[in-house]
C-alpha atoms as a PDB file:
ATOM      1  CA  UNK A   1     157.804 -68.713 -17.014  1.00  0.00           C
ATOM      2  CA  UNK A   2     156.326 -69.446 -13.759  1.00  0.00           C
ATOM      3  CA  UNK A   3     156.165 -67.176 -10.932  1.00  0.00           C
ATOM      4  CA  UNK A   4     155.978 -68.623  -7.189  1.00  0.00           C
ATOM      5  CA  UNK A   5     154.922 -66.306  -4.300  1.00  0.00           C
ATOM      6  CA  UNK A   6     155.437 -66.330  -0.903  1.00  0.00           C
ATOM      7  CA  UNK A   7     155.203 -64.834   2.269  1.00  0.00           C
ATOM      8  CA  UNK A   8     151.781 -64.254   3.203  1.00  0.00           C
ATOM      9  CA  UNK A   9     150.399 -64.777   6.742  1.00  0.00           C
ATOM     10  CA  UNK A  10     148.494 -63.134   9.942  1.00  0.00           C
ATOM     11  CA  UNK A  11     149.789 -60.381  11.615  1.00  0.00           C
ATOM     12  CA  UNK A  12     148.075 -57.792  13.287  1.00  0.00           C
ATOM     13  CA  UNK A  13     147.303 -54.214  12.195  1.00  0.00           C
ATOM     14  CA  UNK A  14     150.580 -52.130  12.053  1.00  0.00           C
ATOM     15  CA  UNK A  15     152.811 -54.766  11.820  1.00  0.00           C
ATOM     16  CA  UNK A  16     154.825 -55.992   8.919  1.00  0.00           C
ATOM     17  CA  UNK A  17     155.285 -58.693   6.278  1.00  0.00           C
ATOM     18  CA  UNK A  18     157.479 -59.723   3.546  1.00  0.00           C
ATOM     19  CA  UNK A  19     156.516 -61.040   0.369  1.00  0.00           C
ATOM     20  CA  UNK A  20     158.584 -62.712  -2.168  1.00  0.00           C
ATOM     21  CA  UNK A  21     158.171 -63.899  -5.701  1.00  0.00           C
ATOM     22  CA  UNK A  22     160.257 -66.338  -7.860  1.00  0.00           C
ATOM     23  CA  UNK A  23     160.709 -66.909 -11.219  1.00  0.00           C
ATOM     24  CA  UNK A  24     161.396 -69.834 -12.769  1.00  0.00           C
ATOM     25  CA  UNK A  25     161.331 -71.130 -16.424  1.00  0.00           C
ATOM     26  CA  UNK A  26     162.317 -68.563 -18.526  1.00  0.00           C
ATOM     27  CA  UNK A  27     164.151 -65.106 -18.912  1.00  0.00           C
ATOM     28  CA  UNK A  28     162.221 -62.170 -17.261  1.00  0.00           C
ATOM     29  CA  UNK A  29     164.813 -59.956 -18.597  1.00  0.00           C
ATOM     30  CA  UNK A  30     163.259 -56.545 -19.496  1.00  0.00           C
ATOM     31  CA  UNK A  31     159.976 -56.906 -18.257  1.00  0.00           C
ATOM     32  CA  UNK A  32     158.257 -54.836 -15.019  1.00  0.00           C
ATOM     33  CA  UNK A  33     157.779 -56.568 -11.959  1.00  0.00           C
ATOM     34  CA  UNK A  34     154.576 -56.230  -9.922  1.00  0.00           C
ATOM     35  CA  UNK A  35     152.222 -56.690  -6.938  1.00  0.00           C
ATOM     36  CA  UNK A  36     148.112 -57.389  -7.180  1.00  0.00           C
ATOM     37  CA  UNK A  37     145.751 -58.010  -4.674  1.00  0.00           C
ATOM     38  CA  UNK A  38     142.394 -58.800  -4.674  1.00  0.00           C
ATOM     39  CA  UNK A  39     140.426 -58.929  -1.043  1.00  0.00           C
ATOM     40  CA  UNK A  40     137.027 -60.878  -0.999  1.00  0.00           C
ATOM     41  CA  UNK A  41     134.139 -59.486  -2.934  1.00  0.00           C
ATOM     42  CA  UNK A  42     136.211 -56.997  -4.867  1.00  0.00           C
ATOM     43  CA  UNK A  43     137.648 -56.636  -8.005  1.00  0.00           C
ATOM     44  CA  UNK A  44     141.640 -57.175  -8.210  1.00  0.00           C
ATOM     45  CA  UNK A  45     143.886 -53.870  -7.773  1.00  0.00           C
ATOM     46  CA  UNK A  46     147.199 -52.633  -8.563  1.00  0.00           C
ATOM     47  CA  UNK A  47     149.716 -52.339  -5.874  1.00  0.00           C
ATOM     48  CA  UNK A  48     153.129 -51.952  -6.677  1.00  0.00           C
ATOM     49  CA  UNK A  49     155.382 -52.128  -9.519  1.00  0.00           C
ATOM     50  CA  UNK A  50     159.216 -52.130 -10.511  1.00  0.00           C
ATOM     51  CA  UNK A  51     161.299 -51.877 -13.605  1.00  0.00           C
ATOM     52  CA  UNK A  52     163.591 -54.211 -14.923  1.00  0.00           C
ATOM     53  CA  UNK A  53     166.449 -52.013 -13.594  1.00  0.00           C
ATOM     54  CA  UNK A  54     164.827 -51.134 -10.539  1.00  0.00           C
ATOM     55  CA  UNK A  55     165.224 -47.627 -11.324  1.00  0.00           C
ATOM     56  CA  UNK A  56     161.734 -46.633 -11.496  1.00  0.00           C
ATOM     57  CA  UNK A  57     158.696 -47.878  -8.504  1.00  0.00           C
ATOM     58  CA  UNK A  58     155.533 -47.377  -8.778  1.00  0.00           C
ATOM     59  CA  UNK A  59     152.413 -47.793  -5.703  1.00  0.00           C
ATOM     60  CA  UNK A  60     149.237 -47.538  -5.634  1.00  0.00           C
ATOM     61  CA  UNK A  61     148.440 -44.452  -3.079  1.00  0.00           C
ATOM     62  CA  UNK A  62     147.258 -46.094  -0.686  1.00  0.00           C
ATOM     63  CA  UNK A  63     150.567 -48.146   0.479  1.00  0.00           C
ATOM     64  CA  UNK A  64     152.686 -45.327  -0.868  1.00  0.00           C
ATOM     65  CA  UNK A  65     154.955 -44.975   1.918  1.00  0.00           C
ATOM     66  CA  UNK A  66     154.564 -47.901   3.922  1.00  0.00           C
ATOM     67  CA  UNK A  67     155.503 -50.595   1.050  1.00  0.00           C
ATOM     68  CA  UNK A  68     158.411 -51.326  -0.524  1.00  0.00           C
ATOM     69  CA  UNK A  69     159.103 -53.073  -3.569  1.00  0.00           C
ATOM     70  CA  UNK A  70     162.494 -54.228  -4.515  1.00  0.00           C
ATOM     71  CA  UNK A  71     164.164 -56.722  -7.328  1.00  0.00           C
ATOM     72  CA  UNK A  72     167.058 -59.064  -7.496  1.00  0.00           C
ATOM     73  CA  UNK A  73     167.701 -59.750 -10.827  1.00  0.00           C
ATOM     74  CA  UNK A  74     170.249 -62.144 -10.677  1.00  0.00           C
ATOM     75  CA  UNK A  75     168.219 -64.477  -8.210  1.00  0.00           C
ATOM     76  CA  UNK A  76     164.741 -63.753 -10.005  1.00  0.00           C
ATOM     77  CA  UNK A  77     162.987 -62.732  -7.423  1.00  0.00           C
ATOM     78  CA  UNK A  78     160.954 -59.665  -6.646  1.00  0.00           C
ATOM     79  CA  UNK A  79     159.921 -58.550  -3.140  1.00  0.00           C
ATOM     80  CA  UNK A  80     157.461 -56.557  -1.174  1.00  0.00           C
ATOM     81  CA  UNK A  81     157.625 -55.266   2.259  1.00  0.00           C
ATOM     82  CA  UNK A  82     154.844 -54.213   3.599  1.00  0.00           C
ATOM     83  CA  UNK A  83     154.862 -51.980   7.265  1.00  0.00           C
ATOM     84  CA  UNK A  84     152.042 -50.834   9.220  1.00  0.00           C
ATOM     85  CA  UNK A  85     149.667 -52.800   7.675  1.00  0.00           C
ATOM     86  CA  UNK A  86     145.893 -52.107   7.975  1.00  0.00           C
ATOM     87  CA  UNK A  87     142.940 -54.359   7.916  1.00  0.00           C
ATOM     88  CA  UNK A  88     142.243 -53.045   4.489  1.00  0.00           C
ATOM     89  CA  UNK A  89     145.406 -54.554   3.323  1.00  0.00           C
ATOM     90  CA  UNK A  90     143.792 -58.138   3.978  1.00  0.00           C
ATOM     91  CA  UNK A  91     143.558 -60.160  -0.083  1.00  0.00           C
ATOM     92  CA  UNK A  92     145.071 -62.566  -1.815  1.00  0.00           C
ATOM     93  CA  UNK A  93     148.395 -60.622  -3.099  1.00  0.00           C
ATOM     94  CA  UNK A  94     149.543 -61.931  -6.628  1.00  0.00           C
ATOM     95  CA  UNK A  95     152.557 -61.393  -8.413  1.00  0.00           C
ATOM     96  CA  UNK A  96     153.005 -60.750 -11.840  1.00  0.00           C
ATOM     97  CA  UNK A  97     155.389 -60.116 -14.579  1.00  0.00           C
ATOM     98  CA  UNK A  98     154.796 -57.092 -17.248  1.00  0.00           C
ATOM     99  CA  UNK A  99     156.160 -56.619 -20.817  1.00  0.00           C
ATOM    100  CA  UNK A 100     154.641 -53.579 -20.590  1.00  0.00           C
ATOM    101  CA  UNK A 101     153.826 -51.522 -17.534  1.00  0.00           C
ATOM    102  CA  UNK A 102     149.683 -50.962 -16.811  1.00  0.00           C
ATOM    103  CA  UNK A 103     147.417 -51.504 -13.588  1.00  0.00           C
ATOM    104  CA  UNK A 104     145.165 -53.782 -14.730  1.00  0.00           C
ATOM    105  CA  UNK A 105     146.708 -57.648 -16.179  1.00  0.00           C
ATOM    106  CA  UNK A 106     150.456 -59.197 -16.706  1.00  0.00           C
ATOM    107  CA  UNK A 107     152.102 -61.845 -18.772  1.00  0.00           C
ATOM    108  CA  UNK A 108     152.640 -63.823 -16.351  1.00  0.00           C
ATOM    109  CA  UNK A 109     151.016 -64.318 -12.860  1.00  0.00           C
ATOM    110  CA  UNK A 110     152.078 -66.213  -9.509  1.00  0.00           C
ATOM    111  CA  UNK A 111     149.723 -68.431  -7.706  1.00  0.00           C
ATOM    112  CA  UNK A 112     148.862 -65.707  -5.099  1.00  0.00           C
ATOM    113  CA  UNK A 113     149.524 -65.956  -1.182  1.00  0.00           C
ATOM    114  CA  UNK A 114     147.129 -64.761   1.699  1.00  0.00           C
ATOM    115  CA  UNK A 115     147.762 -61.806   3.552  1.00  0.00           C
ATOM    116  CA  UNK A 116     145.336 -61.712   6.702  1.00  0.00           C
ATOM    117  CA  UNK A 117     145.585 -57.981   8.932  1.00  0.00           C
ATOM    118  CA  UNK A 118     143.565 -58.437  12.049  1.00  0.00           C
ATOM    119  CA  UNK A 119     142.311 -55.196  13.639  1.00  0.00           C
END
């Protein structure tokens, strides 16, 4: 399976972007969905998650209720929209696929796109 993610650019603090990830490949059917990030110098993070149904979301707390993720199964693709975005959101936001849900590693990863926040 291989993931492709998209979306990343500038924008300046408080406004918003739109990530997008693609699979290709392979069946995804029944895993989790999710967001990483890792900025420069730090370790990578959780950010958001989704199940296979789309039932159940999970964030990280803090971009609890300023992103958004979202799923299209039938297209294979997995979004995130981020709003009022903060300097801190600035990394290198990865996309990954999950047989089982956890924070820390996927199955399968995207190639990462840049998200930039300027103050």
């Amino acid at each position: 399976v291989q993931l492709q993610a998209s979306g990343g650019g500038l924008v300046q603090a408080g406004g918003s972007l739109r990530l997008s990830c693609a699979a290709s490949g392979g069946s995804l059917r029944g895993y989790y969905m999710g967001w990483f990030r890792q900025a420069p110098g730090k370790e990578r993070e959780f950010v958001s998650a989704i199940s296979w149904s789309g039932g159940s979301t999970y964030y990280e707390d803090s971009v609890k209720g300023r992103f958004t993720i979202s799923r299209d199964n039938a297209k294979n693709t997995v979004s995130l929209q981020m709003t009022s975005l903060k300097p801190e959101d600035t990394a290198v936001y990865y996309c990954a696929a999950q047989r089982l849900l956890n924070k820390v590693t996927g199955d399968y990863w995207g190639q990462g796109t840049q998200v930039t926040v300027s103050s």
